[in-house]
PDB file of N, CA and C in Angstrom:
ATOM      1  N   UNK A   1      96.198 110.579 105.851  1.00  0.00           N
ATOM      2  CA  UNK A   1      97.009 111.228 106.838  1.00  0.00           C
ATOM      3  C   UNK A   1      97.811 110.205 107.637  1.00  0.00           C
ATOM      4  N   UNK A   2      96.996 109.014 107.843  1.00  0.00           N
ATOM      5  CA  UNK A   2      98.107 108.523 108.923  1.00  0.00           C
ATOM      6  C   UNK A   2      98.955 107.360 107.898  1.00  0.00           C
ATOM      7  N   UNK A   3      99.283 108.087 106.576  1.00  0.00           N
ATOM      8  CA  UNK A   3     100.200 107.091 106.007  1.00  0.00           C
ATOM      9  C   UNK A   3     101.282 107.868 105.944  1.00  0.00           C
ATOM     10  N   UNK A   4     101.038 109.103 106.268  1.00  0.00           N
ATOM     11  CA  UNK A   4     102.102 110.226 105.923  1.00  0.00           C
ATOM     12  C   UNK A   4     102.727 110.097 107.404  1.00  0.00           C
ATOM     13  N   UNK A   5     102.113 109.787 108.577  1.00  0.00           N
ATOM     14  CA  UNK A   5     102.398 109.759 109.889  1.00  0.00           C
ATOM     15  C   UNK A   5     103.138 109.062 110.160  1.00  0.00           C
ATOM     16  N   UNK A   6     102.992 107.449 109.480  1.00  0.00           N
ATOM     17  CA  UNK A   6     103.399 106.601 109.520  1.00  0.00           C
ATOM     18  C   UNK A   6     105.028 106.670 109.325  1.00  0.00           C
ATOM     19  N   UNK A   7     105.038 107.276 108.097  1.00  0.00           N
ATOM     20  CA  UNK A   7     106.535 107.348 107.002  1.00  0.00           C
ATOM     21  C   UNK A   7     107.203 108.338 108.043  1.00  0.00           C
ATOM     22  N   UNK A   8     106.616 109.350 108.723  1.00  0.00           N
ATOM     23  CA  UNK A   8     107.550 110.283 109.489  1.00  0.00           C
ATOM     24  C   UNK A   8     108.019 110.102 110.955  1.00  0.00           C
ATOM     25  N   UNK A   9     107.114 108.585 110.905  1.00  0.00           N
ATOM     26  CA  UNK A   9     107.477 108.283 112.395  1.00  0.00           C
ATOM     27  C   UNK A   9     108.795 107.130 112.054  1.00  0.00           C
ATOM     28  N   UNK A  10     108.733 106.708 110.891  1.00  0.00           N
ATOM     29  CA  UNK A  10     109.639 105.261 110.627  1.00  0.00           C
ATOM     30  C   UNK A  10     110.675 106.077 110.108  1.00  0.00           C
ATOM     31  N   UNK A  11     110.700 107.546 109.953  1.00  0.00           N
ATOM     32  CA  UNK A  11     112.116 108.417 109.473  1.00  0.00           C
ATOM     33  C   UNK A  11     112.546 108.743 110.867  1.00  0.00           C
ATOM     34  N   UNK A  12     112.028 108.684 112.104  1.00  0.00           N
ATOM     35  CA  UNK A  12     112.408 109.501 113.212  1.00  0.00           C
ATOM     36  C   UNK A  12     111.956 110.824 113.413  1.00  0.00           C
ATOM     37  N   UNK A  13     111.399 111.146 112.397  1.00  0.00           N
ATOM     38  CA  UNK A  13     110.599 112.909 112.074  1.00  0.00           C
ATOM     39  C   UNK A  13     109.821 113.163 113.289  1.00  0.00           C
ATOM     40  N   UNK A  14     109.028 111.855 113.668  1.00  0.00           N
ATOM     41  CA  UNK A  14     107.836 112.414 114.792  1.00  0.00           C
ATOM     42  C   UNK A  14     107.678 111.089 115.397  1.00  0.00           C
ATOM     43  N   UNK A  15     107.178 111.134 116.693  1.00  0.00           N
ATOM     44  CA  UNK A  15     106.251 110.196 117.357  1.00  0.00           C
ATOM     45  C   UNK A  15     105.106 110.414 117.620  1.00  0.00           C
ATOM     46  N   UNK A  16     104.164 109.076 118.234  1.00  0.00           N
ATOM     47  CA  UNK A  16     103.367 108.940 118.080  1.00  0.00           C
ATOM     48  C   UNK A  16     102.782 109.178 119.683  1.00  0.00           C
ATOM     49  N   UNK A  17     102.400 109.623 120.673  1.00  0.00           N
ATOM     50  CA  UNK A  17     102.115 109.456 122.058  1.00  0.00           C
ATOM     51  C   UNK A  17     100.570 109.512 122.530  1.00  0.00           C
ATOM     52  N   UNK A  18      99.917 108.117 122.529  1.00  0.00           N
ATOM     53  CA  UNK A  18      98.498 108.479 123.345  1.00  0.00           C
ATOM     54  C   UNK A  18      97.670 109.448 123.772  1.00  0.00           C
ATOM     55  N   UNK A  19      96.683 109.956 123.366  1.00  0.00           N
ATOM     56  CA  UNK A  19      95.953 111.030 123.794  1.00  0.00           C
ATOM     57  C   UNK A  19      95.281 111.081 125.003  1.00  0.00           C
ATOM     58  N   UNK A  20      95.956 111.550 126.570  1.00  0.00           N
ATOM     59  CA  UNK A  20      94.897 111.098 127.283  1.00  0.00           C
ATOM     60  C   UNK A  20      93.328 110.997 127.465  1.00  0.00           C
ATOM     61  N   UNK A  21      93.094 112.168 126.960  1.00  0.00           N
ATOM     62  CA  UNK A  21      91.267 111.775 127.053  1.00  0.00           C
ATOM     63  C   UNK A  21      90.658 110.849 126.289  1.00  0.00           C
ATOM     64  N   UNK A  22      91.136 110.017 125.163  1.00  0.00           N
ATOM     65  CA  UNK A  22      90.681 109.513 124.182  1.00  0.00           C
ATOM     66  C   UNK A  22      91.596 108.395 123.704  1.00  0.00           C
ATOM     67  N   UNK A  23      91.684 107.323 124.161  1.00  0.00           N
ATOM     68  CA  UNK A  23      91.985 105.880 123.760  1.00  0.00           C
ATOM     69  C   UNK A  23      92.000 105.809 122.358  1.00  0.00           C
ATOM     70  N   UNK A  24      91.350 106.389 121.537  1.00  0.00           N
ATOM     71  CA  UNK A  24      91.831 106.131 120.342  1.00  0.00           C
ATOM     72  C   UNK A  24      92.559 107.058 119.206  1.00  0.00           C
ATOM     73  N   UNK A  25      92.391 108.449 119.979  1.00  0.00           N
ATOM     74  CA  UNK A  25      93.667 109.142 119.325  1.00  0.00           C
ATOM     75  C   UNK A  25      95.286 109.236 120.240  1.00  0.00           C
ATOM     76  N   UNK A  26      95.962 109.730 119.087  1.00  0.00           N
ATOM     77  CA  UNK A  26      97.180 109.652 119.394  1.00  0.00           C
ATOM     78  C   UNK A  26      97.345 111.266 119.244  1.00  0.00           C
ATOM     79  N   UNK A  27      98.590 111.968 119.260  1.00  0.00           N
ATOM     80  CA  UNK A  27      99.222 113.228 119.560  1.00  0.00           C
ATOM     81  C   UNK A  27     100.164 112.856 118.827  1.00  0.00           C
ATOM     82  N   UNK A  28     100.759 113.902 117.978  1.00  0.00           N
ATOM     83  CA  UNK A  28     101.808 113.570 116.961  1.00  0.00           C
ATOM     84  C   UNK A  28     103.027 114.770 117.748  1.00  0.00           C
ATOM     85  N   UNK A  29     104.359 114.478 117.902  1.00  0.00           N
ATOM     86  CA  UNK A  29     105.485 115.071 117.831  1.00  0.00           C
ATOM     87  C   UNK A  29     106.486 115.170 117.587  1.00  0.00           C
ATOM     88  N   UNK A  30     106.983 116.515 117.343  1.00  0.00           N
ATOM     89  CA  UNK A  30     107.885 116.374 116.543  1.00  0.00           C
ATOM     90  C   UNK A  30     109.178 116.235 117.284  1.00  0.00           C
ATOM     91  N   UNK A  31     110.262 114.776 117.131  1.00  0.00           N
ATOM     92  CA  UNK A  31     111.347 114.665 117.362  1.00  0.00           C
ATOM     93  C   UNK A  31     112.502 115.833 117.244  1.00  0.00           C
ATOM     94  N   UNK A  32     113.293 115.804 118.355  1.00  0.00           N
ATOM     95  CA  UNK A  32     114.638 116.742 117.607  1.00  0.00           C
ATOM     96  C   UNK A  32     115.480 116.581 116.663  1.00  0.00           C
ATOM     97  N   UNK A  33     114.729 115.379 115.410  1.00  0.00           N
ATOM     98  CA  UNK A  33     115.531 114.884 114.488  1.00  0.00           C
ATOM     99  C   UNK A  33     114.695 115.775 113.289  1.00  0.00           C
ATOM    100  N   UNK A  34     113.215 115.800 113.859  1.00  0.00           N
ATOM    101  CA  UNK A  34     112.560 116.497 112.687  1.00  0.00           C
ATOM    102  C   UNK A  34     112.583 117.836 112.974  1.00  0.00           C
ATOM    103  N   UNK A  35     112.647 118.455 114.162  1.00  0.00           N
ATOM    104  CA  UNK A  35     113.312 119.976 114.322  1.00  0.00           C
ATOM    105  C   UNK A  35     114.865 120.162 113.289  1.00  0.00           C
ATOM    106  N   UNK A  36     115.617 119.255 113.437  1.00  0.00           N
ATOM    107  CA  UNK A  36     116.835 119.277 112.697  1.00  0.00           C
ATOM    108  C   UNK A  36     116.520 119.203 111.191  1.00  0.00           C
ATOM    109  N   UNK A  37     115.513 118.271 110.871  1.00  0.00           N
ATOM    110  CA  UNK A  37     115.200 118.584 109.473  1.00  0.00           C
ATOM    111  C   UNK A  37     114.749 119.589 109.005  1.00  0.00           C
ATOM    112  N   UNK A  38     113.535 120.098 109.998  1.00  0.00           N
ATOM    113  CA  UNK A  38     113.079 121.667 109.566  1.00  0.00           C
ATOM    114  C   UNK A  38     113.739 122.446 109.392  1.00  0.00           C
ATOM    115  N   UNK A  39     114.959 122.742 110.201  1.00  0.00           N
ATOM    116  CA  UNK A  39     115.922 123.747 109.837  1.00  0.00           C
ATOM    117  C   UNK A  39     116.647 123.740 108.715  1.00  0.00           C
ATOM    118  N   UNK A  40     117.347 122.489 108.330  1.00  0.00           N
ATOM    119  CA  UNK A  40     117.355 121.862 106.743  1.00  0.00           C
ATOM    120  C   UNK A  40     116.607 122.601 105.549  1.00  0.00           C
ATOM    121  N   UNK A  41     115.511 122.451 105.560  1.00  0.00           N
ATOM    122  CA  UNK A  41     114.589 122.077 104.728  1.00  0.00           C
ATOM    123  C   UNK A  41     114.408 124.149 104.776  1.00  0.00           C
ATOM    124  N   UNK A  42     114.485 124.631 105.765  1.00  0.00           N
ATOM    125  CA  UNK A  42     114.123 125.998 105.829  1.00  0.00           C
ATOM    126  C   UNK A  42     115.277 126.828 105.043  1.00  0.00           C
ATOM    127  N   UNK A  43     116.325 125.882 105.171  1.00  0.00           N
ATOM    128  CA  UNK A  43     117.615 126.705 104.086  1.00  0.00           C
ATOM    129  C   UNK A  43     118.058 126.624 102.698  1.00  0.00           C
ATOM    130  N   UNK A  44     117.184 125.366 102.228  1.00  0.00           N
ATOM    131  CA  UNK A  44     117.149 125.024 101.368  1.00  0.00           C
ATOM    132  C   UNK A  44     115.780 125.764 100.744  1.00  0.00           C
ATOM    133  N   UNK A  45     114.472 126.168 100.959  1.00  0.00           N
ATOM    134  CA  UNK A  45     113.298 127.084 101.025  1.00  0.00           C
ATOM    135  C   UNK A  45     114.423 128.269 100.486  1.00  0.00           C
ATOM    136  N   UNK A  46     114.941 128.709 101.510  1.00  0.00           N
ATOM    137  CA  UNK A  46     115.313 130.286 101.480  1.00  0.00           C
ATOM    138  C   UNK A  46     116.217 130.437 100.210  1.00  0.00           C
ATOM    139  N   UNK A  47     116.802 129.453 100.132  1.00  0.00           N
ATOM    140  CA  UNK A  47     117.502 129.259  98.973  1.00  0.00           C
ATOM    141  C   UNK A  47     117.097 129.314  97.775  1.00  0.00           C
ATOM    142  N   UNK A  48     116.558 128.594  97.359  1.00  0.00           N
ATOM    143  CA  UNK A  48     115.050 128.717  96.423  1.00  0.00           C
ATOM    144  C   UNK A  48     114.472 129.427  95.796  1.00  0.00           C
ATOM    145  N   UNK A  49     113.727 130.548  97.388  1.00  0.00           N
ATOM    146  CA  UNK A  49     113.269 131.338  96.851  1.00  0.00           C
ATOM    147  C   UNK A  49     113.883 132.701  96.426  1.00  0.00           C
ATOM    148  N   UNK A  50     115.522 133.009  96.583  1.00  0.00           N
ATOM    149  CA  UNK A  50     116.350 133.758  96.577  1.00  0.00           C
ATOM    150  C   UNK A  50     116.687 133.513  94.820  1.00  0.00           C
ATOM    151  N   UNK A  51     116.873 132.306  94.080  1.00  0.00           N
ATOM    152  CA  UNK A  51     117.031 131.959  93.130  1.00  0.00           C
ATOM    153  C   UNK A  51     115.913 132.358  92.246  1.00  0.00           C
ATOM    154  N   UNK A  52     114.889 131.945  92.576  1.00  0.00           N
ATOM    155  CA  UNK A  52     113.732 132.496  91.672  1.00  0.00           C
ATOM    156  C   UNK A  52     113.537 134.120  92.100  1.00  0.00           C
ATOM    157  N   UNK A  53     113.868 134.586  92.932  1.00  0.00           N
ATOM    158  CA  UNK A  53     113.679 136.173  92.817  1.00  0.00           C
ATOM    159  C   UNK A  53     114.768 137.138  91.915  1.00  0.00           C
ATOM    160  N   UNK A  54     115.661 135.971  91.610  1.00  0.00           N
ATOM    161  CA  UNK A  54     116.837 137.019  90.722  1.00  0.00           C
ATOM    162  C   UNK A  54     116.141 137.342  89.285  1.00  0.00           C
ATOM    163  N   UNK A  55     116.471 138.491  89.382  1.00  0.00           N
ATOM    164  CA  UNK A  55     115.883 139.237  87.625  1.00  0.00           C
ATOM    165  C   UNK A  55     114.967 139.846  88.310  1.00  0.00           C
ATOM    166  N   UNK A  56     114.145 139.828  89.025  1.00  0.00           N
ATOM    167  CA  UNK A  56     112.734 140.256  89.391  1.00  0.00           C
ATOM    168  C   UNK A  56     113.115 141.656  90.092  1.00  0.00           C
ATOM    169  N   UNK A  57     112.549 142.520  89.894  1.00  0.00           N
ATOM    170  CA  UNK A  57     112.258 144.073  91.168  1.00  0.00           C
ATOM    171  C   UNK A  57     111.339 143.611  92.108  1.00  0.00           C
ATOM    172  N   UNK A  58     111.871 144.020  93.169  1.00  0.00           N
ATOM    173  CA  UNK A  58     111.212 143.983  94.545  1.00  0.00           C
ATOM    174  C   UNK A  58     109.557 144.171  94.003  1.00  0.00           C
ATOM    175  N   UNK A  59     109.123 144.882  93.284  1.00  0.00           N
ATOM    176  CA  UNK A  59     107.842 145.533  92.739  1.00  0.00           C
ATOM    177  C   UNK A  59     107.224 144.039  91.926  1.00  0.00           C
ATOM    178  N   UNK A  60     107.923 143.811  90.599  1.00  0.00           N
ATOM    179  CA  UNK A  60     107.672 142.775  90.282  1.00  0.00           C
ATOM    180  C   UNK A  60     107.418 141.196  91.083  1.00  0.00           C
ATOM    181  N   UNK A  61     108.103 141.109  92.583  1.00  0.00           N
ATOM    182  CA  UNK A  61     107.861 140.018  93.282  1.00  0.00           C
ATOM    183  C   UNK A  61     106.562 140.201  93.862  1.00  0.00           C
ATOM    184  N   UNK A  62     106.156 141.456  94.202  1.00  0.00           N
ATOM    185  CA  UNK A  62     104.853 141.580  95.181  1.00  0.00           C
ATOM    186  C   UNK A  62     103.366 141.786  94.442  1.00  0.00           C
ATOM    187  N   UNK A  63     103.849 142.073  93.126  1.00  0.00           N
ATOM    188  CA  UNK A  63     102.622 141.749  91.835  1.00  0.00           C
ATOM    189  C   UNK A  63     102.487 140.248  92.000  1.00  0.00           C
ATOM    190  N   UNK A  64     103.588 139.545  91.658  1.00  0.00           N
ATOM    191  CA  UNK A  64     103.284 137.911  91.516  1.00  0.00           C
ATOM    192  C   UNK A  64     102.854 137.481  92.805  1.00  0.00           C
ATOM    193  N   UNK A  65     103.282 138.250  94.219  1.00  0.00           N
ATOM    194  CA  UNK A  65     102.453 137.582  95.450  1.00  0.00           C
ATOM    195  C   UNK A  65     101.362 137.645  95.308  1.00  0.00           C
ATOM    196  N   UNK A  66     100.807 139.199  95.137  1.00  0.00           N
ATOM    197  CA  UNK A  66      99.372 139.371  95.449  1.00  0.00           C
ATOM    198  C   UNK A  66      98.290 138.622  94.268  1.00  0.00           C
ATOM    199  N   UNK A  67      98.829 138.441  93.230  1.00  0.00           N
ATOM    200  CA  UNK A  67      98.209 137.375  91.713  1.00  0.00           C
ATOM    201  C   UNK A  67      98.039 136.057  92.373  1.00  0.00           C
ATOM    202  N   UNK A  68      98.763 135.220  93.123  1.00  0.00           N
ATOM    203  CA  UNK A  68      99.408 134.180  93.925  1.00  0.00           C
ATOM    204  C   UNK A  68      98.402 133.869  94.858  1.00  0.00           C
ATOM    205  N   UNK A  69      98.113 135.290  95.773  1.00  0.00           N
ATOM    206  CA  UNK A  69      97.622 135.178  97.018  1.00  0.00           C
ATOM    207  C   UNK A  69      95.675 135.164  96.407  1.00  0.00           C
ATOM    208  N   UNK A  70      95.882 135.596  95.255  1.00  0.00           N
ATOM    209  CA  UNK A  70      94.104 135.608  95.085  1.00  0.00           C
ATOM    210  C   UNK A  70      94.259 134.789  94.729  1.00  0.00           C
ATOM    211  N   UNK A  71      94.886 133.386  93.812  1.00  0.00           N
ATOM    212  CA  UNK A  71      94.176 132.438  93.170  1.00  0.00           C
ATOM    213  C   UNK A  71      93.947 131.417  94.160  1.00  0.00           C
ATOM    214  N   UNK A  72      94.710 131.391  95.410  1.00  0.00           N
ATOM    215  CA  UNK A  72      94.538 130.753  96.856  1.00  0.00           C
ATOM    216  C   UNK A  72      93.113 131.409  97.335  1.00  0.00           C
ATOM    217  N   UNK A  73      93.001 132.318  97.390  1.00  0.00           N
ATOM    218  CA  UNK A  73      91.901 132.943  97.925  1.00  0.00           C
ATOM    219  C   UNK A  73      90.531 132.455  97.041  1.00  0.00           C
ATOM    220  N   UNK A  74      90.943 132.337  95.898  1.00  0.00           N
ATOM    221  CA  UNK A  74      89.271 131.837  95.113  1.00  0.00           C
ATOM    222  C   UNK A  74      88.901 130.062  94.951  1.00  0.00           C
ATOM    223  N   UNK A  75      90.458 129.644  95.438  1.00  0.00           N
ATOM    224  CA  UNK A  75      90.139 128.367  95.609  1.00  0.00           C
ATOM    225  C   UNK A  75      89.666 127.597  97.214  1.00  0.00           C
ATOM    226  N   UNK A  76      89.803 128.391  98.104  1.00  0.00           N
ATOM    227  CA  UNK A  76      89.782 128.380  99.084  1.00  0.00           C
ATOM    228  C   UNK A  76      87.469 128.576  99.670  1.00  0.00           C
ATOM    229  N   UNK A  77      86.871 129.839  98.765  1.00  0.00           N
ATOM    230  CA  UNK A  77      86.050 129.864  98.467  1.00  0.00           C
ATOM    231  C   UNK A  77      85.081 128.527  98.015  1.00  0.00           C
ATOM    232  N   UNK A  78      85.654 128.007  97.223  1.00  0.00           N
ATOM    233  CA  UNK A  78      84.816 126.330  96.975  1.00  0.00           C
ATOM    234  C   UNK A  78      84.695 125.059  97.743  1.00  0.00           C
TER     235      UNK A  78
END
């Protein structure tokens, strides 16, 4: 985790700010550079998933959710 922290703090994504009760954690946040990316990244998502839903019936997308949503669910179990 904190190599992933690392890389998003040296992109501007997040900082790092002292935890007061606890000297040795930190508090992670997110910059308005990584708010700007999220929004990015959320249109490019929507995009995506608009592409893979073509051909499909509304019916056919919510079979593949709920197939989707159990194999999360039985892995989640272990």
């Amino acid at each position: 985790m904190t190599r992933l922290v690392d890389r998003l703090e040296k992109t501007g994504i997040v900082e790092r700010h002292p935890s007061p009760g606890d000297r040795r954690a930190f508090r992670i946040h997110v910059t308005p550079k990584g708010l700007e990316s999220l929004e990015k990244a959320k249109k490019v998502i929507m995009g995506v998933n608009e592409e893979l839903r073509k051909g499909f019936t509304a019916e056919e997308v919510e079979s593949y959710k709920k197939v989707l949503k159990s194999i999360l669910e039985r892995f989640k179990a272990r």
